[in-house]
Protein backbone atom coordinates (compact mmCIF):
# COMPACT_ATOMS: atom_id res chain seq x y z
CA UNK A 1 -122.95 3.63 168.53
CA UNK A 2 -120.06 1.79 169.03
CA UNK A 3 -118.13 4.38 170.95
CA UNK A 4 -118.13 2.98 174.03
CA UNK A 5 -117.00 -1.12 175.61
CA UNK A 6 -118.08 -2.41 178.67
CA UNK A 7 -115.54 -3.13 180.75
CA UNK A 8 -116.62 -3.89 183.49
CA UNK A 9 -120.01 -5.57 184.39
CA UNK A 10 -121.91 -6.98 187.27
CA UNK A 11 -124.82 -7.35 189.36
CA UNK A 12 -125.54 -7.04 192.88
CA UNK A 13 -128.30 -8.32 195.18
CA UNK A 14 -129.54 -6.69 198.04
CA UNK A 15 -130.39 -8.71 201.29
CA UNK A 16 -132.99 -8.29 204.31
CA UNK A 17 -131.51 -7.44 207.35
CA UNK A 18 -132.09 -9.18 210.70
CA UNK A 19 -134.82 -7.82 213.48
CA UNK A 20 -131.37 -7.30 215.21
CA UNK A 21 -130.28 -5.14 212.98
CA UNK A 22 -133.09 -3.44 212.51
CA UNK A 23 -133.71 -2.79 215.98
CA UNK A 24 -129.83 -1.32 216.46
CA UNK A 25 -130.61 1.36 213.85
CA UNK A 26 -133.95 2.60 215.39
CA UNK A 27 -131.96 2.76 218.41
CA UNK A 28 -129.57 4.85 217.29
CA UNK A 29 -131.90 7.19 215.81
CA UNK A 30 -133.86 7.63 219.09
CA UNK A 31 -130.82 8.21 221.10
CA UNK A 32 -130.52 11.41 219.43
CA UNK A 33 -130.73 14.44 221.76
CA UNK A 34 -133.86 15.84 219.91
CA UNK A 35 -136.14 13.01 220.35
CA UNK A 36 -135.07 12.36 224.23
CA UNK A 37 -136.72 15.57 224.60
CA UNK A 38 -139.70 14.22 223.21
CA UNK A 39 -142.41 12.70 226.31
CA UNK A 40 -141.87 8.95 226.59
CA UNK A 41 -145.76 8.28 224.94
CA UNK A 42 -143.95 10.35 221.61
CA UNK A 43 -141.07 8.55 221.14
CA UNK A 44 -143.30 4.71 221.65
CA UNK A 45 -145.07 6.21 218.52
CA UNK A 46 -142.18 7.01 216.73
CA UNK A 47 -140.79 3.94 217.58
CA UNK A 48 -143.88 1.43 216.63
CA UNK A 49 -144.17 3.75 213.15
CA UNK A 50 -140.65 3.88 212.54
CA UNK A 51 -140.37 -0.30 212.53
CA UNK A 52 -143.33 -0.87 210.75
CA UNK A 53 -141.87 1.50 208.09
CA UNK A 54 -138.03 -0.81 208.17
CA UNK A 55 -139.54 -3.73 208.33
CA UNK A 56 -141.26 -3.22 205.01
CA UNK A 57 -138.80 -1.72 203.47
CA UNK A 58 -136.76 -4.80 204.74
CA UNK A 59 -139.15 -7.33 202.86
CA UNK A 60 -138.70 -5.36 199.73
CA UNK A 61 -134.64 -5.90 200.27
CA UNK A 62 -135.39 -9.60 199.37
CA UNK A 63 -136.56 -8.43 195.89
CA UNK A 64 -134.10 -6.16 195.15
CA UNK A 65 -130.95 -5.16 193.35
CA UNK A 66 -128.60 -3.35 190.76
CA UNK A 67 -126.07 -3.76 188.08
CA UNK A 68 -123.17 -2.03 187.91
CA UNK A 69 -121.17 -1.03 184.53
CA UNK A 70 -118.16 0.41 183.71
CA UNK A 71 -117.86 1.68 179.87
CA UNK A 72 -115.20 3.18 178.50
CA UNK A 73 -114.28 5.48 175.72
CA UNK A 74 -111.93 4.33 173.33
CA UNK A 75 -109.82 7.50 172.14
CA UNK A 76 -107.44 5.76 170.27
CA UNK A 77 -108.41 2.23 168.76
CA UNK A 78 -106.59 -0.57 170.33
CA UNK A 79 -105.18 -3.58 168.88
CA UNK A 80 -106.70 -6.84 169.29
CA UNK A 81 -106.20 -8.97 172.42
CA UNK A 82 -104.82 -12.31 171.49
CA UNK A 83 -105.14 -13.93 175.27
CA UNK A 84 -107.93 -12.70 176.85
CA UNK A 85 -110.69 -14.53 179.19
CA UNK A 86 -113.77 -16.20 177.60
């Protein structure tokens, strides 16, 4: 409609994180107080499931990403800019 300019665009691309990683943050989750109560047999299962579920959601990270845009609404039309980047 020609009411709104970009002003600001770019795009960002998501990366796969290392088995490292990965492994940190399922050990933080099964440090928590409600699964130590769980018997050790419980949290191995929750543990095998909750990798296999990372790690593919850590193969899709490989495909993925976003753009972001900033648009703004022109109230009052500006002049033209003269020196601006190309």
């Amino acid at each position: 409609t020609g009411k709104f300019e970009l002003y600001k665009y770019d795009t960002v691309q998501l990366k796969a994180r290392s088995t490292e990683e990965i492994e940190k943050y399922i050990e933080y989750f099964m440090n928590k107080p409600h699964i130590q109560e769980l018997s050790k047999e419980e949290r191995n299962s929750i543990r095998k499931r909750w990798l296999s579920i990372l790690e593919i959601f850590n193969e899709n990270h490989r495909y993925l990403g976003f753009i972001r845009a900033l648009l703004r609404k022109r109230t009052i039309e500006e002049e033209p800019e003269l020196f601006k980047v190309d």
